[in-house]
Protein backbone atom coordinates (compact mmCIF):
# COMPACT_ATOMS: atom_id res chain seq x y z
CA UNK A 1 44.95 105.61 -175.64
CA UNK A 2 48.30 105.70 -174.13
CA UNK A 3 48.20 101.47 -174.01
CA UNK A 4 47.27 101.72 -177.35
CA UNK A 5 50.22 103.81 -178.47
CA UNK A 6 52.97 101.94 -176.37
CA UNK A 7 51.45 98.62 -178.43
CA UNK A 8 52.24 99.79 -181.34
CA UNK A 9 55.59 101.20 -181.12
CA UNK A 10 56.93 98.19 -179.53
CA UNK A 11 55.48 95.99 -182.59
CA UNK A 12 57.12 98.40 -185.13
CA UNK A 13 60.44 97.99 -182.75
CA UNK A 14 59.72 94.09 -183.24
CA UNK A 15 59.51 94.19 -186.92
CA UNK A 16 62.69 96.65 -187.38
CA UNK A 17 64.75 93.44 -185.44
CA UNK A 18 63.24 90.84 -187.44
CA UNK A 19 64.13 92.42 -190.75
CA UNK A 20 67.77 93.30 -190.05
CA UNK A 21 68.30 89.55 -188.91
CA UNK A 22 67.06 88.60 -192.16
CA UNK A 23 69.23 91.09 -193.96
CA UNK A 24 72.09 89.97 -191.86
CA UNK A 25 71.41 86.04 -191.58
CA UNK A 26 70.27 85.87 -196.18
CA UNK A 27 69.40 83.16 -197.65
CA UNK A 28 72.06 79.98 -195.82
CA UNK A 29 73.83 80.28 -199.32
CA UNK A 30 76.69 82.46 -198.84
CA UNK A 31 79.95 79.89 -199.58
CA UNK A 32 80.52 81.61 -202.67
CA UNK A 33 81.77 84.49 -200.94
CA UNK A 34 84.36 85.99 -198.73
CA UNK A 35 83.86 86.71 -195.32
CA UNK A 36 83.42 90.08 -196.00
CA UNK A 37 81.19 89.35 -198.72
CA UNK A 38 82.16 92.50 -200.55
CA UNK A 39 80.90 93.37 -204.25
CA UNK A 40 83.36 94.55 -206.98
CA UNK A 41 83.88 98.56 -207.42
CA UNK A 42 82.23 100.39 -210.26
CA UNK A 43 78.79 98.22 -210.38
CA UNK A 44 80.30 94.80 -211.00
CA UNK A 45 77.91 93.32 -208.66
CA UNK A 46 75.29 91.22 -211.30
CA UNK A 47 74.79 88.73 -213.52
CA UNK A 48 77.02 89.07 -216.36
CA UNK A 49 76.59 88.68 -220.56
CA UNK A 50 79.05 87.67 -222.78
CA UNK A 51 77.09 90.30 -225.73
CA UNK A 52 79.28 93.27 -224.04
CA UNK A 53 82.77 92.18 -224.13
CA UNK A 54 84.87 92.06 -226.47
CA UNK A 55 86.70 88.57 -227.41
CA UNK A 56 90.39 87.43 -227.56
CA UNK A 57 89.96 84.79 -230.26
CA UNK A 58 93.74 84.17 -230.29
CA UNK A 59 94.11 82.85 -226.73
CA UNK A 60 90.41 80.66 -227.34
CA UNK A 61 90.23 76.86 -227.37
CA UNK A 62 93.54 75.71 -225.67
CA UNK A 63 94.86 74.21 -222.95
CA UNK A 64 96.72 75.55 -220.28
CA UNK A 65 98.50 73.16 -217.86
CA UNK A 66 100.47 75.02 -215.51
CA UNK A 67 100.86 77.92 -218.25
CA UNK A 68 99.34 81.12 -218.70
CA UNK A 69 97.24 82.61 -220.97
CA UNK A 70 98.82 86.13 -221.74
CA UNK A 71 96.86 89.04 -222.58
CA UNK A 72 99.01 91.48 -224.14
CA UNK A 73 98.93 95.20 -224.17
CA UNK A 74 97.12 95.51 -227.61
CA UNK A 75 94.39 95.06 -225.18
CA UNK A 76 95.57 95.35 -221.92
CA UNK A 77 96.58 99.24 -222.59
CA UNK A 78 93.01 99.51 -223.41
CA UNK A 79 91.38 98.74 -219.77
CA UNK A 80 89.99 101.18 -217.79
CA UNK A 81 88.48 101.24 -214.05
CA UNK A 82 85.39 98.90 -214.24
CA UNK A 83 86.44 97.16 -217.14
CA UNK A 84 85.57 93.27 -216.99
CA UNK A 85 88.19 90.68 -217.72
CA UNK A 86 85.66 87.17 -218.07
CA UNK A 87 86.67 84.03 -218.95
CA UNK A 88 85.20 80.43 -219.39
CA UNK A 89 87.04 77.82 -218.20
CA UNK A 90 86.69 73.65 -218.50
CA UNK A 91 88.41 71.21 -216.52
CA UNK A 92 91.95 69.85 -217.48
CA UNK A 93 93.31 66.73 -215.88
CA UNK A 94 90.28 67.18 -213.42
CA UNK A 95 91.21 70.51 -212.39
CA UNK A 96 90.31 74.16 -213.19
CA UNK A 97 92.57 76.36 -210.89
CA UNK A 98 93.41 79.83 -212.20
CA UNK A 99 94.90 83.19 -210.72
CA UNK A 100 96.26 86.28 -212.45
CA UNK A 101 99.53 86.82 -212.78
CA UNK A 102 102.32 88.87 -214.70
CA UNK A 103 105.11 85.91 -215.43
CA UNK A 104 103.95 84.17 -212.42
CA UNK A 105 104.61 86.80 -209.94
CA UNK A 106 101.67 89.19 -208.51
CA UNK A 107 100.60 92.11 -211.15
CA UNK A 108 101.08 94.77 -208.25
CA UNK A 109 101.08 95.26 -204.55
CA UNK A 110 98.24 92.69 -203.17
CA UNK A 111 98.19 91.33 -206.42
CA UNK A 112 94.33 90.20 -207.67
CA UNK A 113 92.18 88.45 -204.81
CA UNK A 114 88.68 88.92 -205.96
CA UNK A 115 87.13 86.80 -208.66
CA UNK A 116 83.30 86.50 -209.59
CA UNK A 117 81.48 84.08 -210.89
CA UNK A 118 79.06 85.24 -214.10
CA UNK A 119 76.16 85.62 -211.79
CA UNK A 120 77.91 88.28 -209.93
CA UNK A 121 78.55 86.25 -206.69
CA UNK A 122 82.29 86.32 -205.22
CA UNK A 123 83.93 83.19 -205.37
CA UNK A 124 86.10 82.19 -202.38
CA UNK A 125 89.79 82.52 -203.04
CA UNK A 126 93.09 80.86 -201.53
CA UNK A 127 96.72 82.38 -201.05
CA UNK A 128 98.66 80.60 -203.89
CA UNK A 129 102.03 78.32 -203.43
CA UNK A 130 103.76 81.46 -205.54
CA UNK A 131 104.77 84.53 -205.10
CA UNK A 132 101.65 85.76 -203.07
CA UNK A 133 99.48 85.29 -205.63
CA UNK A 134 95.47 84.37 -205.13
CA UNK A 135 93.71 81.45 -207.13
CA UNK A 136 90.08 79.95 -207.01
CA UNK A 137 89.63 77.57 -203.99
CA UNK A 138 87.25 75.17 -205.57
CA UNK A 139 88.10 73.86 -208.94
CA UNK A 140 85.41 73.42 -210.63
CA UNK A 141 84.54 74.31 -214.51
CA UNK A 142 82.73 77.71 -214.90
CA UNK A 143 82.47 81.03 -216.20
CA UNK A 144 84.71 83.97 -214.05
CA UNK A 145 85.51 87.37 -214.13
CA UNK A 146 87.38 89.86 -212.12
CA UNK A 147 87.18 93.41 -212.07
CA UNK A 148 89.90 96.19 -213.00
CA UNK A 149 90.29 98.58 -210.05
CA UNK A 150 91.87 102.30 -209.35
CA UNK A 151 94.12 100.56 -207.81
CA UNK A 152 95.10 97.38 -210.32
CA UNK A 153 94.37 99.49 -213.53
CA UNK A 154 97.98 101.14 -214.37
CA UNK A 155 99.95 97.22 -213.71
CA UNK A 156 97.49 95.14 -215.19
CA UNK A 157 97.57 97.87 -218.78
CA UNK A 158 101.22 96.26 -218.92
CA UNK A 159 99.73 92.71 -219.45
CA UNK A 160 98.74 90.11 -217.21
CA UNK A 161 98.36 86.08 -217.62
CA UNK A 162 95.76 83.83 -216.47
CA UNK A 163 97.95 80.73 -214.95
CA UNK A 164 96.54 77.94 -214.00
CA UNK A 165 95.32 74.23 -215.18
CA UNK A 166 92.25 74.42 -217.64
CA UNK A 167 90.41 74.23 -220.70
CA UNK A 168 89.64 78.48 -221.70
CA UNK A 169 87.36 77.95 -223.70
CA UNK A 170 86.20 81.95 -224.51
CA UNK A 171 88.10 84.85 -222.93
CA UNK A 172 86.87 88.58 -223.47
CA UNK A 173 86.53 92.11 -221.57
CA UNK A 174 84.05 94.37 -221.29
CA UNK A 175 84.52 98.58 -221.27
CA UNK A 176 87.38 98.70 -223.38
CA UNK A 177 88.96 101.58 -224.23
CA UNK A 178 88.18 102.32 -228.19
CA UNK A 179 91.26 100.90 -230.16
CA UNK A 180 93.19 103.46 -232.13
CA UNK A 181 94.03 103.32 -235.39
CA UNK A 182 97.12 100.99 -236.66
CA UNK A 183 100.24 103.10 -238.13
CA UNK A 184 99.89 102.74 -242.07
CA UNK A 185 101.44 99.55 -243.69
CA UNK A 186 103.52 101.38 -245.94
CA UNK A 187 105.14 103.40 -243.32
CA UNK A 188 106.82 100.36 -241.69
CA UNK A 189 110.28 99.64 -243.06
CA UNK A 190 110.75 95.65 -242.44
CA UNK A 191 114.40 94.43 -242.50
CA UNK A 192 114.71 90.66 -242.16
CA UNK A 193 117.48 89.71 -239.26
CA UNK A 194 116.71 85.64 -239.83
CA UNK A 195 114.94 83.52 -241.87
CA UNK A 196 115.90 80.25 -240.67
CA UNK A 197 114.93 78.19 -238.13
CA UNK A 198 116.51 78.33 -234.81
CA UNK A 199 115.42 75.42 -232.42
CA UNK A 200 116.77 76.97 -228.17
CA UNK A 201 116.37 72.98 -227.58
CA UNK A 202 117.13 72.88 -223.78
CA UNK A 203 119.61 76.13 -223.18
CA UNK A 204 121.32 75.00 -226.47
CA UNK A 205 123.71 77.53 -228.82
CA UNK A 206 122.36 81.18 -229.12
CA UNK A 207 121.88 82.31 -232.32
CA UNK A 208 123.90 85.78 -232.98
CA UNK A 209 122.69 88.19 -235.59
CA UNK A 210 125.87 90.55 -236.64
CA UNK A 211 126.11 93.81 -235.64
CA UNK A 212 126.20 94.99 -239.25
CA UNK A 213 122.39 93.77 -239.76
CA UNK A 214 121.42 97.32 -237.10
CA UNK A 215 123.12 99.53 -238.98
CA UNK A 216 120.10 101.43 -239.56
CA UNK A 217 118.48 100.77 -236.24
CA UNK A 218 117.01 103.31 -234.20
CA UNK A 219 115.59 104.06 -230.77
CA UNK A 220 111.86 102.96 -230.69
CA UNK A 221 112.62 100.89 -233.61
CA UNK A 222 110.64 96.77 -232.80
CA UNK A 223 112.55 93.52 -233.31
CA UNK A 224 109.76 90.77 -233.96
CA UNK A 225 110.61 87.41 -232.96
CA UNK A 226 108.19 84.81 -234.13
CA UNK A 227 108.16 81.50 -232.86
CA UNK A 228 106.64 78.16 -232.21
CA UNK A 229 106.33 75.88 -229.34
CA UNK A 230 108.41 72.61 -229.60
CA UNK A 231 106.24 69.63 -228.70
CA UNK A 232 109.18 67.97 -225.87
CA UNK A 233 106.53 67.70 -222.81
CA UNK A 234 107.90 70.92 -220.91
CA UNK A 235 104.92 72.71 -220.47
CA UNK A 236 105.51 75.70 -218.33
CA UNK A 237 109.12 76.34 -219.62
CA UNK A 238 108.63 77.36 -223.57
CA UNK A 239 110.82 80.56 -223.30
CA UNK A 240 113.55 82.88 -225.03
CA UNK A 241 115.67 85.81 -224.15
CA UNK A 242 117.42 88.77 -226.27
CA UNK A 243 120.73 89.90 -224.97
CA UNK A 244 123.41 91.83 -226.29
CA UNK A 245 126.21 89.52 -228.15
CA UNK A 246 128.79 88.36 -225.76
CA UNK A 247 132.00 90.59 -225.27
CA UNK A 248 134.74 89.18 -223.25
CA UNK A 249 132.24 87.01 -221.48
CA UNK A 250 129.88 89.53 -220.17
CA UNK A 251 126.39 90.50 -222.22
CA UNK A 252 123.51 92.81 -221.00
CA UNK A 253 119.88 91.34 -221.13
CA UNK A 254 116.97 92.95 -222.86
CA UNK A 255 114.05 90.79 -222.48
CA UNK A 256 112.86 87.84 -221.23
CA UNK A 257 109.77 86.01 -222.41
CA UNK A 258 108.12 83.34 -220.37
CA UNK A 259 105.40 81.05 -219.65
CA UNK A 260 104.91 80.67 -223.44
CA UNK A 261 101.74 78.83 -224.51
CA UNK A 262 101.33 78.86 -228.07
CA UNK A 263 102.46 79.53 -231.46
CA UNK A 264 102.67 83.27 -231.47
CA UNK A 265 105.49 86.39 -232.42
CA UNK A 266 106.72 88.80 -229.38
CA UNK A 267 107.79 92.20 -230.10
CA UNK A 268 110.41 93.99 -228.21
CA UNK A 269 111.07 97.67 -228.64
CA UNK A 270 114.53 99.09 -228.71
CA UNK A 271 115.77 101.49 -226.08
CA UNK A 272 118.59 104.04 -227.22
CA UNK A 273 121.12 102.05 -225.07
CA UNK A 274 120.13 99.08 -226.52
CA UNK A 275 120.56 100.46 -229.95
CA UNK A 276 123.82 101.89 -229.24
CA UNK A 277 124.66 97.89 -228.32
CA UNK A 278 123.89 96.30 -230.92
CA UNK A 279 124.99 98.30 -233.27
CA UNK A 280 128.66 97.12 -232.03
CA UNK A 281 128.18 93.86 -230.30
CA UNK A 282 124.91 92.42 -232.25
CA UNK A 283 121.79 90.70 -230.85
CA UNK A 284 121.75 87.18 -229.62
CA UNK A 285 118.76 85.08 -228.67
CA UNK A 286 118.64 81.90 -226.37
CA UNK A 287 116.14 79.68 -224.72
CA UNK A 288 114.07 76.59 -224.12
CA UNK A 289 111.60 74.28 -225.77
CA UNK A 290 110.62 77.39 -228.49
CA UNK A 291 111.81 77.52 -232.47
CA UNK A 292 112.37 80.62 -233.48
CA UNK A 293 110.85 80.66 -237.64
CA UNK A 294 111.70 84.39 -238.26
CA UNK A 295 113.71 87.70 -236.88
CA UNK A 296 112.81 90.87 -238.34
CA UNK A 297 113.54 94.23 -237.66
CA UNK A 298 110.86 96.93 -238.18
CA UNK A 299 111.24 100.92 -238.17
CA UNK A 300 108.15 103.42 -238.19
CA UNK A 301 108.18 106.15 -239.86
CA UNK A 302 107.77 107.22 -243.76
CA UNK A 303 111.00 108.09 -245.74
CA UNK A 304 113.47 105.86 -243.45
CA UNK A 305 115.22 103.98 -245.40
CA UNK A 306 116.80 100.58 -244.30
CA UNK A 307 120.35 100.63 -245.18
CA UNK A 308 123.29 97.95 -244.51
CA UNK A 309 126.57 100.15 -244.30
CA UNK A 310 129.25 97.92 -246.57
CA UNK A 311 132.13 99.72 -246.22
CA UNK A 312 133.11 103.16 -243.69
CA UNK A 313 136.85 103.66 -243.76
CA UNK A 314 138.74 105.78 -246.36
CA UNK A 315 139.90 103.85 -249.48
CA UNK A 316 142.21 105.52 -251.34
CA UNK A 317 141.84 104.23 -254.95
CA UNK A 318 144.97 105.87 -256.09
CA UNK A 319 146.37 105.38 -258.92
CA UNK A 320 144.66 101.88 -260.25
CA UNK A 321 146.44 100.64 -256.57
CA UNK A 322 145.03 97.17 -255.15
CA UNK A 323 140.88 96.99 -254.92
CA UNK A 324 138.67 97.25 -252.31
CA UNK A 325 136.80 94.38 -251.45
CA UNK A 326 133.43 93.97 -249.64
CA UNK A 327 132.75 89.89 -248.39
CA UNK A 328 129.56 88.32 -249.95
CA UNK A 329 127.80 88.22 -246.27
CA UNK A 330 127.60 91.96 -246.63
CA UNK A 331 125.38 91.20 -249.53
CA UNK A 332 122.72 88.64 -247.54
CA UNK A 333 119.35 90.16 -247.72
CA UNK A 334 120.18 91.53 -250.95
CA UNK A 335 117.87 91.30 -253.53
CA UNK A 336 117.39 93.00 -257.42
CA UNK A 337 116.32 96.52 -257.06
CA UNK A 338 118.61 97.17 -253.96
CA UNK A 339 120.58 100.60 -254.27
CA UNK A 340 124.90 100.73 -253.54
CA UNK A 341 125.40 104.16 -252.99
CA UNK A 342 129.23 105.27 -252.86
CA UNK A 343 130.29 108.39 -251.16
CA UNK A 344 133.52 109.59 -252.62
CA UNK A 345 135.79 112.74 -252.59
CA UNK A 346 138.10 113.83 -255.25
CA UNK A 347 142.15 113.48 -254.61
CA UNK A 348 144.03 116.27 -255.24
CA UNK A 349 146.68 114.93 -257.93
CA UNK A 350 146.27 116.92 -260.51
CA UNK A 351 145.13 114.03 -262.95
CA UNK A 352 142.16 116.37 -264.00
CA UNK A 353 139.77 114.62 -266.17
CA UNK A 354 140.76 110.95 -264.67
CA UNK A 355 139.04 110.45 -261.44
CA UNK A 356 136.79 107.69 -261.99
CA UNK A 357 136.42 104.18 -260.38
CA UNK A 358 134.35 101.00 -261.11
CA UNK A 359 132.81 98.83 -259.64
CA UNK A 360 132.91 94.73 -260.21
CA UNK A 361 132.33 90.77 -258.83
CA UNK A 362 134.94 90.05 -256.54
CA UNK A 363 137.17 87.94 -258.98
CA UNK A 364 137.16 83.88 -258.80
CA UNK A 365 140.16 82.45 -260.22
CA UNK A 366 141.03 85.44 -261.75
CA UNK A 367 137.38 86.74 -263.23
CA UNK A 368 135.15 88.91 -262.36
CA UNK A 369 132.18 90.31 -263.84
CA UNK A 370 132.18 94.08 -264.50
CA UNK A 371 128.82 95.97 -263.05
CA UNK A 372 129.88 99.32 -263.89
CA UNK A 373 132.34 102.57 -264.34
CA UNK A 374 131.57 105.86 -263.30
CA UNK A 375 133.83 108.01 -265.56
CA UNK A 376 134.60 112.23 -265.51
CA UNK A 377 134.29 112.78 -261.61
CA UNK A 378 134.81 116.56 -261.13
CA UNK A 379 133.68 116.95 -257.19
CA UNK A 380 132.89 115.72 -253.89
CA UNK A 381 129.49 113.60 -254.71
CA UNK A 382 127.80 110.51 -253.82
CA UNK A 383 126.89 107.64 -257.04
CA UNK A 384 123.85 105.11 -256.61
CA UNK A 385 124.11 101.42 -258.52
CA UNK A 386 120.80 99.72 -258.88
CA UNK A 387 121.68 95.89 -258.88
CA UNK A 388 119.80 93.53 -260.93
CA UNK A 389 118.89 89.78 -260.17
CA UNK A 390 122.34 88.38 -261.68
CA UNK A 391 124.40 91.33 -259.72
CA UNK A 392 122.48 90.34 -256.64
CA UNK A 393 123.53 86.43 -257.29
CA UNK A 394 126.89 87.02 -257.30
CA UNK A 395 127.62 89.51 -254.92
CA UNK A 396 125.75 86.70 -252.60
CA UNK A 397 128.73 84.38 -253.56
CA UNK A 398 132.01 86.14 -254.33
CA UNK A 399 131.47 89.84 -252.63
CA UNK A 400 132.10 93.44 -254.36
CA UNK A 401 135.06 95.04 -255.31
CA UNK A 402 135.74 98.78 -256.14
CA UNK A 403 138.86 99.61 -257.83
CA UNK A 404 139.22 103.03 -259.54
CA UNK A 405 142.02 106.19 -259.89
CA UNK A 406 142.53 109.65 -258.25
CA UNK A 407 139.61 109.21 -255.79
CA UNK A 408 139.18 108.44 -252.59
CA UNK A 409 135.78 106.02 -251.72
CA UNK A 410 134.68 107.17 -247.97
CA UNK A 411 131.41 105.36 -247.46
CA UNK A 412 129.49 102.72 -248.94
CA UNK A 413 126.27 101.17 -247.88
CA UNK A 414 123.60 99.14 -249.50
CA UNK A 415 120.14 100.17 -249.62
């Protein structure tokens, strides 16, 4: 009995060895992986499907040669741990290299060094030529994903780029945060800052945008800068920056966008300090191989009212004395509708019954055309002139003037 009982113990011993060299040795097909052949965190081990993510249409169907792809934070804010950032890829130039970036440096400490491949197997990875970043060691055309970690999730909400040289054809990510819901339309006050074209060329002429143009600005308020990519061969360098307007030769930086890829519009939101800028100094923007189409400034909030300030130091109208005149570039996003409002105070003359002042076209060769007279002013007040499409039209060319008796005109400002 006791031979019996030794005979089988020392087969189930036998079996035990064989199976954990099995489950060491696998199947002879581990190159896809690491040497540690570790799975991603939160389950993302498996085969994956494209029926759970969702798409980024907008960065679909282009090539990337050296550039990135950048997801911005309208979704990247959205990730949470586990979330799935996929992406199919085609060669370019015989090559399909990627790695994840934020403007080609590493998204955080360690940066990203584990990519999948859609059956769930880790691909091998290589320690970039940049900025300790990790890319795919074999190029070849597939279907990738890599996984957003405790440790990744806070950097990568900021945006991140895929960089590389490929074909993406579909991009999407899976466990998304729901989206929440858009301020209103009608609560965003838009105030154009240009509307032509501004080619950065190679490091070219800034373009400066007066000072006067943020005379409503606020802190949190977004300047939108759209723009398109100019088609000179310098892939990998399509970029702007906003600065502050140079002052004696010096100018503080607010942004800097990079690694631009396609046709697109980049918002930048102002900080108190920079509002308190360029409300003196004005915004410039600079570059290379991007035309900026459009500037615009845009405040949220309901019952803010955009308003160009034409005129803040005292004018004493007097007695019929020499008029106060406001340039036509004061006057160029006007348009018919638009509201001069003209703070005033009463002078105390004792011409009772003859404070009053008008207001008129800057004369041109000795005319002018008279846009109104506010007559019988009998205290401290504010008066609001609705210009029409002709007013508009000429204040564009010749200016405004005010001329008027016994008051004195503190403020004026177009709205």
């Amino acid at each position: 009995m006791k031979k019996v009982l030794k005979k089988i113990m020392m087969l189930a011993v036998s079996a035990l060895l064989i199976g954990s060299f099995a489950a060491c040795s696998g199947d002879g097909d581990d190159d896809d992986y690491l040497s540690n052949g570790s799975q991603p965190e939160n389950g993302g081990s498996g085969a994956f499907s494209w029926e759970t993510a969702e798409l980024i249409p907008s960065l679909a169907g282009k090539e990337y040669k050296w550039a990135g792809a950048k997801v911005k934070t309208d979704i990247a804010s959205r990730l949470q741990v586990g979330s799935k950032v996929v992406f199919e890829l085609e060669e370019l130039d015989g090559l399909c290299k990627f790695r994840i970036t934020k403007d080609w440096d590493k998204v955080c400490e360690g940066g990203i060094s584990k990519y999948y491949s859609a059956d769930g197997k880790e691909v091998k990875v290589k320690l970039a030529d940049h900025a300790d970043t990790y890319e795919n060691d074999e190029s070849k055309a597939g279907t990738y994903y890599f996984v957003v970690e405790t440790g990744t999730l806070e950097a990568l909400k900021k945006g991140f780029d895929i960089v590389g040289c490929f074909k993406l054809v579909k991009i999407g990510v899976t466990n998304l945060v729901a989206a929440s819901e858009p301020e209103p339309e009608a609560d965003i006050n838009e105030t154009v800052l240009l509307d032509t074209e501004y080619n950065t060329m190679g490091w070219g002429a800034a373009t400066n945008i007066a000072a006067d143009k943020f005379a409503g600005a606020k802190a949190g308020d977004k300047i939108v800068v759209t723009y398109k990519m100019n088609d000179d061969g310098q892939a990998g360098y399509h970029m702007f920056q906003l600065w502050n307007t140079l002052v004696d030769g010096d100018h503080t930086c607010f942004d800097e966008i990079k690694d631009l890829s396609a046709d697109d519009s980049y918002t930048h939101t102002l900080t108190a300090d920079e509002v308190a800028l360029v409300k003196v100094n004005g915004l410039s923007i600079q570059g290379n191989s991007v035309t900026v189409t459009k500037v615009a400034l845009k405040s949220v909030g309901a019952a803010v009212a955009n308003e160009t300030v034409l005129l803040d130091t005292e004018y004493n109208t007097m007695g019929w004395g020499t008029a106060a005149n406001i340039a036509a570039d004061k006057f160029a996003n006007a348009k018919a509708g638009d509201k001069i409002v003209v703070t005033y105070k009463m002078n105390d003359d004792g011409q009772a019954g003859y404070h009053m002042f008008q207001l008129w076209n800057t004369p041109v060769d000795g005319e002018h055309t008279f846009f109104d007279e506010i007559k019988d002013l009998s205290a401290d007040d504010s008066y609001t002139h609705t210009l029409t499409a002709d007013e508009v039209a000429l204040v564009k060319v010749n200016g405004l003037s005010i001329q008027g008796n016994s008051v004195t005109v503190t403020k004026v400002v177009l709205k």
